[in-house]
N, C-alpha and C. Protein backbone atom coordinates (compact mmCIF):
# COMPACT_ATOMS: atom_id res chain seq x y z
N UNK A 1 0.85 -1.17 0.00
CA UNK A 1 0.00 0.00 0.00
C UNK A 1 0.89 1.23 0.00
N UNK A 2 0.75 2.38 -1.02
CA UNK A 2 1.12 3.17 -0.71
C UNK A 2 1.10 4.28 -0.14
N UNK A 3 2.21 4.68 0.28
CA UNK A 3 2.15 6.03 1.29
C UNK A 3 1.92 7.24 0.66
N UNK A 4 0.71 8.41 1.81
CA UNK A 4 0.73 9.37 1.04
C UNK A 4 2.07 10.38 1.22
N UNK A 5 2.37 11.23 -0.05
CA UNK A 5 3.51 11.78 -0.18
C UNK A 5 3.26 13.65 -0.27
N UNK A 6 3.76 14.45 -0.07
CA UNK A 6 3.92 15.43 -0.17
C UNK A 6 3.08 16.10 -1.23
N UNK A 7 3.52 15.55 -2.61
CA UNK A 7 3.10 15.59 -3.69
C UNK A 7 1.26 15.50 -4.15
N UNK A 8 0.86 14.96 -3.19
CA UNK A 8 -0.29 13.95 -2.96
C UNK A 8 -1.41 15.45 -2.46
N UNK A 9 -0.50 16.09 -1.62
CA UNK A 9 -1.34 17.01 -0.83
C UNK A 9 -1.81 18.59 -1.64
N UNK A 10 -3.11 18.74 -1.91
CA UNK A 10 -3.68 19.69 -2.25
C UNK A 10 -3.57 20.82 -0.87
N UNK A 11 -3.06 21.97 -1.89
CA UNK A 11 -3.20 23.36 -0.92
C UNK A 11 -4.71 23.83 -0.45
N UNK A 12 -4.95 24.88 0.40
CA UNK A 12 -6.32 24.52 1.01
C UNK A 12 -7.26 24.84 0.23
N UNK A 13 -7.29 25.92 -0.80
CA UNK A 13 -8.42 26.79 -1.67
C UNK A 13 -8.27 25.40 -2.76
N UNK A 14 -7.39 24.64 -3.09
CA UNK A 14 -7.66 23.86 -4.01
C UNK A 14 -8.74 22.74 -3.28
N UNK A 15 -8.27 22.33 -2.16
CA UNK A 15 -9.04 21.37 -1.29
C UNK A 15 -10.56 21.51 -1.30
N UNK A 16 -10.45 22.90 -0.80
CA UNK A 16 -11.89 23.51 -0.59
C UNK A 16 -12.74 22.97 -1.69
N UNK A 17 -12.33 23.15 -3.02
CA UNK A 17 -12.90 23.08 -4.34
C UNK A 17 -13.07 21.64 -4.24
N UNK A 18 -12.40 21.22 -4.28
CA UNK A 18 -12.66 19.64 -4.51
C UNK A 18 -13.29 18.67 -3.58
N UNK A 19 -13.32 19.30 -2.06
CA UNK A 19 -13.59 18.66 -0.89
C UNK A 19 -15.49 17.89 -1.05
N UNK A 20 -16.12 18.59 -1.85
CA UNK A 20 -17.42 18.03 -1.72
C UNK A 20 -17.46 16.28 -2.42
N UNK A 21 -16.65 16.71 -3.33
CA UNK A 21 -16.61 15.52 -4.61
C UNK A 21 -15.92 13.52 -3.73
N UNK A 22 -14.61 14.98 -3.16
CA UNK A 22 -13.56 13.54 -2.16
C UNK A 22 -14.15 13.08 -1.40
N UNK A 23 -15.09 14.22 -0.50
CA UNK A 23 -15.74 13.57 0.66
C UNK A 23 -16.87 12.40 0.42
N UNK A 24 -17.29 12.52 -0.95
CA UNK A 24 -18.57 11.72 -0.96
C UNK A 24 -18.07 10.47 -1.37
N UNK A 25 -16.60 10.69 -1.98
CA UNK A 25 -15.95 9.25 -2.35
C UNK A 25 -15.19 8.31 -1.22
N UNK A 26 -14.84 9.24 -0.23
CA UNK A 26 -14.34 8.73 0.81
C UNK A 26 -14.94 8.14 2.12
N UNK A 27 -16.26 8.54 1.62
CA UNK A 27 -17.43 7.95 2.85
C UNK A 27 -17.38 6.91 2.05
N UNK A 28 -17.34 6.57 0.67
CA UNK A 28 -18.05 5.22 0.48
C UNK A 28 -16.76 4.45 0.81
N UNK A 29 -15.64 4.60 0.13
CA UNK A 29 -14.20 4.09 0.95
C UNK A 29 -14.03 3.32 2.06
N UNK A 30 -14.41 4.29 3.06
CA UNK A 30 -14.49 3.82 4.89
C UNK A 30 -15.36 2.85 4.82
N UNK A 31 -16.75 2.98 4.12
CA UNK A 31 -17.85 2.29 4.43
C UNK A 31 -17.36 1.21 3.69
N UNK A 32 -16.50 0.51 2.76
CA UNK A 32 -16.10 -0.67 2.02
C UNK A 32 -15.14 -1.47 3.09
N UNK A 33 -14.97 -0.51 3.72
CA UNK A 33 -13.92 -0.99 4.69
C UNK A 33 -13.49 -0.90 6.09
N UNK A 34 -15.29 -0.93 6.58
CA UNK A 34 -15.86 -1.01 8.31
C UNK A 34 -15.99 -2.22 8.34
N UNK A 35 -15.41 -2.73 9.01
CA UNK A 35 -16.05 -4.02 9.84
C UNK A 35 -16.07 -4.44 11.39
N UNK A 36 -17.83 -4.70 11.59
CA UNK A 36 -17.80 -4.48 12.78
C UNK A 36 -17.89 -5.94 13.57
N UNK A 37 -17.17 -5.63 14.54
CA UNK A 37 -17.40 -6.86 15.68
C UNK A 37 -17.88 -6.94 16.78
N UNK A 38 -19.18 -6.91 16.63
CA UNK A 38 -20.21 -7.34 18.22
C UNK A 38 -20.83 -5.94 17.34
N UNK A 39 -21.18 -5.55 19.32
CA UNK A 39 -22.09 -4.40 19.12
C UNK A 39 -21.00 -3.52 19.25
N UNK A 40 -19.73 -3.60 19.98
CA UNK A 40 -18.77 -2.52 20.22
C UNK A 40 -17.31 -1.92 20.02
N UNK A 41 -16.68 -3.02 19.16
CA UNK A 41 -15.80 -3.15 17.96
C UNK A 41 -15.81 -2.81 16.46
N UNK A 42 -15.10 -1.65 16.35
CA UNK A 42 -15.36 -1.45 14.62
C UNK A 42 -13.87 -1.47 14.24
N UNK A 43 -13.84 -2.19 13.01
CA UNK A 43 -12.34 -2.16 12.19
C UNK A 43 -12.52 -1.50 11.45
N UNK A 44 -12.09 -0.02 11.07
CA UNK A 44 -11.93 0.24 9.77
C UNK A 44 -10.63 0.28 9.09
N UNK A 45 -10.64 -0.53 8.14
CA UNK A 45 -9.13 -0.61 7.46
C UNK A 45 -9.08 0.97 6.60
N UNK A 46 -7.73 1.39 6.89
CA UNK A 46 -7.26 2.52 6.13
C UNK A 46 -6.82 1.85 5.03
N UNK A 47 -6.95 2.81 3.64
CA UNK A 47 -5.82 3.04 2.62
C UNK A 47 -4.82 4.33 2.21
N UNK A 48 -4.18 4.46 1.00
CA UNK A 48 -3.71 5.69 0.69
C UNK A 48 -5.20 6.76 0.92
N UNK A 49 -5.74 6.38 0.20
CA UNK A 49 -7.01 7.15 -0.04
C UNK A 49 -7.69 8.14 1.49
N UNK A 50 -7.89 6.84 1.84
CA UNK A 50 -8.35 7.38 3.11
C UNK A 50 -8.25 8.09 4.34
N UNK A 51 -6.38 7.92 4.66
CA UNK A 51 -5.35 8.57 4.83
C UNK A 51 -5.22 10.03 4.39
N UNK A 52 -5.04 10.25 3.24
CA UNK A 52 -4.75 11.34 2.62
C UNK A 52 -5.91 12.17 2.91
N UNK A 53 -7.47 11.82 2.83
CA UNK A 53 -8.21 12.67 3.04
C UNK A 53 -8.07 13.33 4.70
N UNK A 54 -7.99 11.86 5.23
CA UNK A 54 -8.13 12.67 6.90
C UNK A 54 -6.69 13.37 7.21
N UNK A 55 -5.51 13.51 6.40
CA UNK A 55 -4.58 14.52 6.53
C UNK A 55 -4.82 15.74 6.08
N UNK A 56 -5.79 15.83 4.89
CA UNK A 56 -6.26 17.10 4.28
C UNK A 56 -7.34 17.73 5.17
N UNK A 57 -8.06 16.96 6.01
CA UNK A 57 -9.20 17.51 7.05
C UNK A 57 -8.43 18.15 7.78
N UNK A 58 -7.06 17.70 8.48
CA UNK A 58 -6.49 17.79 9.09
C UNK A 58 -5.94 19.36 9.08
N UNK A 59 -5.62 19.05 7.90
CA UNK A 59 -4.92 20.84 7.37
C UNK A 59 -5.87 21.73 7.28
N UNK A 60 -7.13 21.55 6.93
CA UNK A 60 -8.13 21.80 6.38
C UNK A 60 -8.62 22.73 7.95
N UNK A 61 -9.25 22.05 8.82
CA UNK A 61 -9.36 21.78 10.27
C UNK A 61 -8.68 22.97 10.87
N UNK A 62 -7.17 22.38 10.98
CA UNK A 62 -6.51 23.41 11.78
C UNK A 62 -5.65 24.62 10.82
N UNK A 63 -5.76 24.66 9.74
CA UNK A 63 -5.52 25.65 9.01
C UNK A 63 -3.76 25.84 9.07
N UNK A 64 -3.76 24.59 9.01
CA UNK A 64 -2.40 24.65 8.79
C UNK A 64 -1.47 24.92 7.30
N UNK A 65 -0.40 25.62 6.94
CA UNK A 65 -0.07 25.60 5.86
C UNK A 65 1.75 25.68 5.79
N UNK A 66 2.54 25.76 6.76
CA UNK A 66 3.88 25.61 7.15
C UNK A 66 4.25 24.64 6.59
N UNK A 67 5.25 24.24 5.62
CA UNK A 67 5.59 22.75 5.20
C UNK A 67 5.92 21.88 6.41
N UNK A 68 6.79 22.55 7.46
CA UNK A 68 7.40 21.47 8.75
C UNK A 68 6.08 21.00 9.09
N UNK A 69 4.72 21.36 9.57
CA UNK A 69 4.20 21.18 10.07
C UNK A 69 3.36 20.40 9.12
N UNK A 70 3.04 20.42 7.91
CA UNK A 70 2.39 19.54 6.81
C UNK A 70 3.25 18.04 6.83
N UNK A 71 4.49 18.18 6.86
CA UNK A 71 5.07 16.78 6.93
C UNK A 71 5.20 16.41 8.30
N UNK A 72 4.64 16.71 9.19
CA UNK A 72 4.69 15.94 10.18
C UNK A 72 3.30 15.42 10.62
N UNK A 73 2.21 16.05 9.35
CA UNK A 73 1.10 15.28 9.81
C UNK A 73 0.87 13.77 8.46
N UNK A 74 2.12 14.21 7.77
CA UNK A 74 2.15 13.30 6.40
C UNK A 74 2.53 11.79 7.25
N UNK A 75 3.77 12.17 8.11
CA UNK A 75 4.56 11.43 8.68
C UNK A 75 3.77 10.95 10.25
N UNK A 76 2.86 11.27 10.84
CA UNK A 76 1.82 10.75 11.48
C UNK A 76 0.92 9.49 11.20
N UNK A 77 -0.25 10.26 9.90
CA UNK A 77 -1.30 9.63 9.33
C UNK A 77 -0.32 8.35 8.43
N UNK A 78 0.96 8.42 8.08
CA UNK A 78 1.40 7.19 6.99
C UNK A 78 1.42 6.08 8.12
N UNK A 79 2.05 6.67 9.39
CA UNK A 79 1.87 5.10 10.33
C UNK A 79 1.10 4.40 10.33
N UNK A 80 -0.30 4.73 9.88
CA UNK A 80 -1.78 4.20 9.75
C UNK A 80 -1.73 3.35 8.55
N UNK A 81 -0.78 3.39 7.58
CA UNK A 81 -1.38 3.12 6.76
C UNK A 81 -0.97 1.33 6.10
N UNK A 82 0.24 1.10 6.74
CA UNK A 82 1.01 -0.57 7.13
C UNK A 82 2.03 -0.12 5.71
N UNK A 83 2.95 -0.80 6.09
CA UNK A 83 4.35 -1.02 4.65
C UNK A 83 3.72 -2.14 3.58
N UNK A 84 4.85 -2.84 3.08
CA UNK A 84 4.24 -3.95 2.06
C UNK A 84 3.19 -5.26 2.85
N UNK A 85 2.70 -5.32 2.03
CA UNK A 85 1.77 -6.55 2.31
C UNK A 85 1.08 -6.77 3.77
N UNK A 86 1.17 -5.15 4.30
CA UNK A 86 0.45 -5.16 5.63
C UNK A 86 -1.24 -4.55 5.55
N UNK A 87 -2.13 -4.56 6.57
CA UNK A 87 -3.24 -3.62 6.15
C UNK A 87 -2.94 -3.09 7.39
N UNK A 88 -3.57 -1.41 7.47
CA UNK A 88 -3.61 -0.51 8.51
C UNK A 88 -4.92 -0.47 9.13
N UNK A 89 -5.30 -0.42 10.64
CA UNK A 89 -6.67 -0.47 10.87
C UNK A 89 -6.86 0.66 11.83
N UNK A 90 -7.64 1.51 12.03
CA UNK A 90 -7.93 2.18 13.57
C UNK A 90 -9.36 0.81 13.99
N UNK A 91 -9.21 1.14 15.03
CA UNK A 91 -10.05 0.32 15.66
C UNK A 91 -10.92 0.81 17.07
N UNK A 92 -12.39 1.29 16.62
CA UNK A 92 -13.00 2.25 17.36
C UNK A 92 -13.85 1.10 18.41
N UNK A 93 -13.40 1.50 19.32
CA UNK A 93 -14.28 0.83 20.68
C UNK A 93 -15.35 1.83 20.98
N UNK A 94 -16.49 1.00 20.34
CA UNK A 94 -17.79 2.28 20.07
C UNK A 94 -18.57 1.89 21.97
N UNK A 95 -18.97 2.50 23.08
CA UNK A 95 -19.14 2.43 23.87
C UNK A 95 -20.35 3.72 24.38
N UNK A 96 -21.69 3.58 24.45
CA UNK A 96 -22.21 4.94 24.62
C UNK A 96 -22.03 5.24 26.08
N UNK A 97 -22.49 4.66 26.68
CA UNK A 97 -22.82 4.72 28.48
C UNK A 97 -21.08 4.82 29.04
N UNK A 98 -20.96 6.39 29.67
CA UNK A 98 -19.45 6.27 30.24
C UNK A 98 -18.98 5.46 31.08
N UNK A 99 -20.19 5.27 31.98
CA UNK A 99 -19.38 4.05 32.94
C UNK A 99 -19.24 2.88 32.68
N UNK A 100 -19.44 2.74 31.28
CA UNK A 100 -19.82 1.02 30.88
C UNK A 100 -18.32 1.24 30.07
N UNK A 101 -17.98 2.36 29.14
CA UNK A 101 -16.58 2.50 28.89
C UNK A 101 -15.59 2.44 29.47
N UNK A 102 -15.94 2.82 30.50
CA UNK A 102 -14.86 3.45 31.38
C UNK A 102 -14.36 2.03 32.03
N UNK A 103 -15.12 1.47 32.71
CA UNK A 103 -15.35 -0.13 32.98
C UNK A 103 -14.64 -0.95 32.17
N UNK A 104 -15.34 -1.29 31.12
CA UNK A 104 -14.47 -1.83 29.85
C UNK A 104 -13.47 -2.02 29.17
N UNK A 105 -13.01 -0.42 29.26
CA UNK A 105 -11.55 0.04 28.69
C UNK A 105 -10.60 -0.73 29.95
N UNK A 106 -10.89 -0.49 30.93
CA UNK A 106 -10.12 -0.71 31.76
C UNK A 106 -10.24 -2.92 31.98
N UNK A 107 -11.38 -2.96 32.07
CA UNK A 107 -11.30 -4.78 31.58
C UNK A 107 -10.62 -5.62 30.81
N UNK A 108 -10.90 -4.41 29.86
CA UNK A 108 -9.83 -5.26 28.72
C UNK A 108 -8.89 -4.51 27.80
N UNK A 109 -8.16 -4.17 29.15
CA UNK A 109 -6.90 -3.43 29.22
C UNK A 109 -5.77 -4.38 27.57
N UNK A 110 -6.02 -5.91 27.67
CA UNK A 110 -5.41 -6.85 27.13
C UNK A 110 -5.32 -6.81 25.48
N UNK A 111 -6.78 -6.08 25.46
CA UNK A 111 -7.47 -6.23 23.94
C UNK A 111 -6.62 -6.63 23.05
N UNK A 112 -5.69 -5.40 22.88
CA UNK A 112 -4.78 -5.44 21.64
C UNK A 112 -4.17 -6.79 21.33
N UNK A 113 -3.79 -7.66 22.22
CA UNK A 113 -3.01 -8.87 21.93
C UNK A 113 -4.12 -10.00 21.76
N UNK A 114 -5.01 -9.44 21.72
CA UNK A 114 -6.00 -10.73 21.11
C UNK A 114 -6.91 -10.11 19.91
N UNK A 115 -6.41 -9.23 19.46
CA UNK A 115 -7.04 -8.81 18.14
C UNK A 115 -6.42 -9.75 16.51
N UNK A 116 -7.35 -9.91 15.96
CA UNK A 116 -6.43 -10.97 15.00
C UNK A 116 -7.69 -10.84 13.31
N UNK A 117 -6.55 -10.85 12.28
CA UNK A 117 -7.28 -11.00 11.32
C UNK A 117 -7.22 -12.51 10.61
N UNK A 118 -7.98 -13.35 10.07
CA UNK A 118 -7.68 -14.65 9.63
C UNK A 118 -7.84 -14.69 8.60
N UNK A 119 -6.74 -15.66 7.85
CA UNK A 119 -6.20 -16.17 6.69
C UNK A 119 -7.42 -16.96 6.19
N UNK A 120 -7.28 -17.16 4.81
CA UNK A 120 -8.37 -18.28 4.26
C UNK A 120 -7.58 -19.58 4.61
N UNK A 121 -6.36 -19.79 5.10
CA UNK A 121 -6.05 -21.15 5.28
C UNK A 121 -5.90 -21.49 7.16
N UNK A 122 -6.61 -20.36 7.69
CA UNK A 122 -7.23 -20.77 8.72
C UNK A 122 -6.25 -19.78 10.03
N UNK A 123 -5.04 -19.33 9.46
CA UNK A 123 -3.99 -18.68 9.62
C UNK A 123 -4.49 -17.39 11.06
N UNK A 124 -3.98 -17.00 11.99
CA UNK A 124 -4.40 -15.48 12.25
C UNK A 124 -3.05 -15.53 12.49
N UNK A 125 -3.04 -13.25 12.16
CA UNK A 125 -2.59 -12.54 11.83
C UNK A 125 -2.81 -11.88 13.22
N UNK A 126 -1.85 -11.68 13.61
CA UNK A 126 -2.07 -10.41 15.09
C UNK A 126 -1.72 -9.37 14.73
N UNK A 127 -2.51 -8.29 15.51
CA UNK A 127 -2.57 -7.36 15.91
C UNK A 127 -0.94 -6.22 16.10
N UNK A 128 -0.48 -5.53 15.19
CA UNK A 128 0.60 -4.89 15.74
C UNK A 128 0.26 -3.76 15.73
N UNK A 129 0.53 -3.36 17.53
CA UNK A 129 -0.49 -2.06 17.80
C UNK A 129 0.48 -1.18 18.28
N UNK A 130 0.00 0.06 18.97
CA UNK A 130 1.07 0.88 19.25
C UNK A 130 1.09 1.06 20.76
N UNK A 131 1.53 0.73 21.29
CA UNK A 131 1.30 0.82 22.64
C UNK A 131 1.91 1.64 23.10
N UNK A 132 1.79 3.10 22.62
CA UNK A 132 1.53 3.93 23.27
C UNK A 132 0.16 4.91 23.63
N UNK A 133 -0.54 3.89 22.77
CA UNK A 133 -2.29 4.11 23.42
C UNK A 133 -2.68 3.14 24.58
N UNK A 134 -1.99 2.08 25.18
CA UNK A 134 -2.64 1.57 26.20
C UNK A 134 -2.00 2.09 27.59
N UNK A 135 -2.37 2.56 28.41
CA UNK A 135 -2.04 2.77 29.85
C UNK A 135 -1.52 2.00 30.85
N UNK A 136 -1.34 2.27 31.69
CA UNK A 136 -1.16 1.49 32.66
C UNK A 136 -2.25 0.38 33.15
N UNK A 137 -3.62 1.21 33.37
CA UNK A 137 -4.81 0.10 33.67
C UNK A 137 -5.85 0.89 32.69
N UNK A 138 -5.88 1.29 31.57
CA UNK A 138 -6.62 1.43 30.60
C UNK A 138 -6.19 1.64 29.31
N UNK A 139 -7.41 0.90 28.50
CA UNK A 139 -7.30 1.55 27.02
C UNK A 139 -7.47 2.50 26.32
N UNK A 140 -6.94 3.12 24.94
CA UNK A 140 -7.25 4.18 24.76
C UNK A 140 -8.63 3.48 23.84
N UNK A 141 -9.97 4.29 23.27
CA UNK A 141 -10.98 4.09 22.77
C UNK A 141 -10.94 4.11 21.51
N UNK A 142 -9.60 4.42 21.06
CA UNK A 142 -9.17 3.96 19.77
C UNK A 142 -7.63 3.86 19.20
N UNK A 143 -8.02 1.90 18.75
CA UNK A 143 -6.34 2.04 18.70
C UNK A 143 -6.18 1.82 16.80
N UNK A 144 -4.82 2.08 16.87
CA UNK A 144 -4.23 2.26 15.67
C UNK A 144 -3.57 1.31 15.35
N UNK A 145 -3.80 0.20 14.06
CA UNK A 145 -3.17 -0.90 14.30
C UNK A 145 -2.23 -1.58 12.86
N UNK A 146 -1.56 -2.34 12.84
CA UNK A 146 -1.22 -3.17 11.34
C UNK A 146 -1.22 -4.58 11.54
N UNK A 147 -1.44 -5.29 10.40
CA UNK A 147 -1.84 -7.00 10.29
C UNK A 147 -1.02 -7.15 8.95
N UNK A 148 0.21 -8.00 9.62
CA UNK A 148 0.95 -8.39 8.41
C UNK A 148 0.41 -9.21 7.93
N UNK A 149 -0.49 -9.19 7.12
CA UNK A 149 -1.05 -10.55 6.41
C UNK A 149 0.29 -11.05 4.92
N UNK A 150 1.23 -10.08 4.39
CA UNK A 150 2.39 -10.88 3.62
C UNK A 150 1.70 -10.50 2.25
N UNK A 151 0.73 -9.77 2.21
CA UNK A 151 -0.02 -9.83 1.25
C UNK A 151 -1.22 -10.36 0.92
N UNK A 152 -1.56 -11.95 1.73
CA UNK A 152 -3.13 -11.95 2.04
C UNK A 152 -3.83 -11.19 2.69
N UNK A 153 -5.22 -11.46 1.99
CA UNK A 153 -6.14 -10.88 2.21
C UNK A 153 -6.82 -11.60 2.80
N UNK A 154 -7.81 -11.13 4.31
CA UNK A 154 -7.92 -11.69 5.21
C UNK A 154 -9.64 -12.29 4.72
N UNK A 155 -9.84 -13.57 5.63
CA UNK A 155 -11.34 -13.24 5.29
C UNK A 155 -12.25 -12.89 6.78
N UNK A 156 -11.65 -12.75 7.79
CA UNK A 156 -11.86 -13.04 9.19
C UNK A 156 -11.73 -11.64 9.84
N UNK A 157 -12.11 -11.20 10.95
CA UNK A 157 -11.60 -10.57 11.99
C UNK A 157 -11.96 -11.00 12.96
N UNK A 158 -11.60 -10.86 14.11
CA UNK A 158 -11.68 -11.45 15.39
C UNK A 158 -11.21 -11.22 16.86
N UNK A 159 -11.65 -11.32 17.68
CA UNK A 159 -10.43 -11.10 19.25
C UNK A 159 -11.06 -12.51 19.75
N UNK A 160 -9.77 -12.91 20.34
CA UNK A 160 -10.21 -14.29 21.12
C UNK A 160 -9.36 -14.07 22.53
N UNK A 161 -9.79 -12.21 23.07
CA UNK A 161 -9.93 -12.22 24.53
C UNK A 161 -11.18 -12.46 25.64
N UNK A 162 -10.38 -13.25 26.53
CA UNK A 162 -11.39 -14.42 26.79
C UNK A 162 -12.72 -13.64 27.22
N UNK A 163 -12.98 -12.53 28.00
CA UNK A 163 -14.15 -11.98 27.94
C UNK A 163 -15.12 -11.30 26.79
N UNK A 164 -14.28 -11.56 25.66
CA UNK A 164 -15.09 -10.95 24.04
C UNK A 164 -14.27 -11.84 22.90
N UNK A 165 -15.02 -12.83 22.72
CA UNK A 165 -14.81 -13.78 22.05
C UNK A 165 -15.65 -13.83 20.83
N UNK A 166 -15.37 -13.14 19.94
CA UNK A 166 -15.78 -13.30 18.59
C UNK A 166 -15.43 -13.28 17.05
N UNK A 167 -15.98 -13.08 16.29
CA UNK A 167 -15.11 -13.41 15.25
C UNK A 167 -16.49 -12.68 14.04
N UNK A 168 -16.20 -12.46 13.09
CA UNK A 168 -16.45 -11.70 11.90
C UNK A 168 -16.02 -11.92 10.24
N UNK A 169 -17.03 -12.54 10.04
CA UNK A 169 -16.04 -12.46 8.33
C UNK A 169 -16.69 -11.17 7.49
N UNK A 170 -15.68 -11.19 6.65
CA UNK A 170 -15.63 -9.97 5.97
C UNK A 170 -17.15 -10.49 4.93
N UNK A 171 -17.60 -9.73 4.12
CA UNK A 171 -18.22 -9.92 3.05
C UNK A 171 -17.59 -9.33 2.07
N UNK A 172 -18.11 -10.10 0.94
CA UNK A 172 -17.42 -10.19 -0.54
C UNK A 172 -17.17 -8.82 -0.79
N UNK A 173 -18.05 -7.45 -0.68
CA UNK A 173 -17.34 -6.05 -0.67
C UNK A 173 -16.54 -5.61 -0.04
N UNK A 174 -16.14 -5.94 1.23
CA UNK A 174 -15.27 -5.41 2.05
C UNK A 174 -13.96 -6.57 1.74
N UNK A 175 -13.76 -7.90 0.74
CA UNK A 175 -12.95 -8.77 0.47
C UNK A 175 -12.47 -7.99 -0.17
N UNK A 176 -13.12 -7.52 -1.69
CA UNK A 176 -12.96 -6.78 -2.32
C UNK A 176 -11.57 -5.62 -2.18
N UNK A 177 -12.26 -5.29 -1.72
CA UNK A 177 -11.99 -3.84 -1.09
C UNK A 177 -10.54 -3.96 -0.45
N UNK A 178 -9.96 -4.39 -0.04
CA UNK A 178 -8.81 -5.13 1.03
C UNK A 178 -8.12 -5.48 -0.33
N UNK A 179 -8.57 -6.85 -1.27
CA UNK A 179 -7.67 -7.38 -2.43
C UNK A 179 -6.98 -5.82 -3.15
N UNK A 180 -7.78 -4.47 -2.90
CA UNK A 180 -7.49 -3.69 -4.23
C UNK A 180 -6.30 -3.26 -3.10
N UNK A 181 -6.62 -2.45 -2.23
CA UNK A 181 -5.56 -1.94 -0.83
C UNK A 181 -4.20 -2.91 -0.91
N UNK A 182 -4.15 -4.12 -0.95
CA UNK A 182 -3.07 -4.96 -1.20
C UNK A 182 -2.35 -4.80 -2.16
N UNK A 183 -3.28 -4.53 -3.10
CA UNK A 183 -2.79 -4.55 -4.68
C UNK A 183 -1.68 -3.36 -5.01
N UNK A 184 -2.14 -1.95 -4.24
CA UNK A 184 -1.88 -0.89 -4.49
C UNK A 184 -0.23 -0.84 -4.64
């Protein structure tokens, strides 16, 4: 997958112009490439694509226009996005009720090491997360992750921590969707 580059990045009056068109392409993007687990696990796999837009919100947002400060949000958002034959995921721990989060996060402090994507030959893929979102006795509510799959494409997601034990297959659009991200 490739990384977005310097080159990649529209200045803001150009952005502006174009922002209605990207945005409507980039919702469908994310949406090819949500997958949710339970009621309170969402994977969304990043690409270049998707990346690049939320760096342009980014600039967009805080009105940034300094080059130092443009490449260091280039050099942020690319961590998201995995090297060869990896996929990039944020991974939103959707939670409404605070004390049920708050609770939770802190339960399953573990999450990250039981997050896993699976191979069609039955294979999982762990979780390489950043742990500098987990705490001491809590999680952060969203982590940032990569799954060396080598270049497969997964058909599975899953955590098999022992208090949230489930698993998810992808459907044929969101397979899709992953084969092209690989491809890139």
């Amino acid at each position: 997958m490739s990384a977005v580059v310097r080159q990649d990045i529209l200045d803001l009056t150009a952005y502006e112009k174009a922002r209605p068109e990207l945005r409507t392409r980039i919702i469908e993007e994310k949406r090819l490439r949500r997958v949710h687990l339970g009621e309170e696990l969402t994977f969304l796999f990043e690409n270049h694509d998707t990346i690049l837009y939320q760096i342009q919100e980014m600039l967009r947002a805080e009105r940034i226009v300094q080059e130092r400060e443009i490449a260091h949000e280039i050099e942020t958002y690319n961590e998201l996005v995995g090297g060869p034959g990896e996929l990039g995921c944020a991974l939103l721990i959707e939670i409404v009720d605070p004390e049920a989060r708050d609770r939770k996060l802190r339960e399953w402090l573990a999450l990250p090491q039981h997050l896993y994507v699976k191979l069609a030959d039955g294979r999982k893929v762990r979780a390489q997360f950043d742990a500098r979102q987990v705490g001491a006795d809590r999680l952060s509510s969203v982590q940032y992750m990569r799954f060396d799959t080598q270049g497969q494409v997964p058909v599975a997601v899953g955590s098999d921590l022992p208090a949230l034990t489930l698993e998810q297959a992808l459907s044929d659009e969101q397979h899709r969707a992953l084969v092209a991200d690989l491809g890139e």
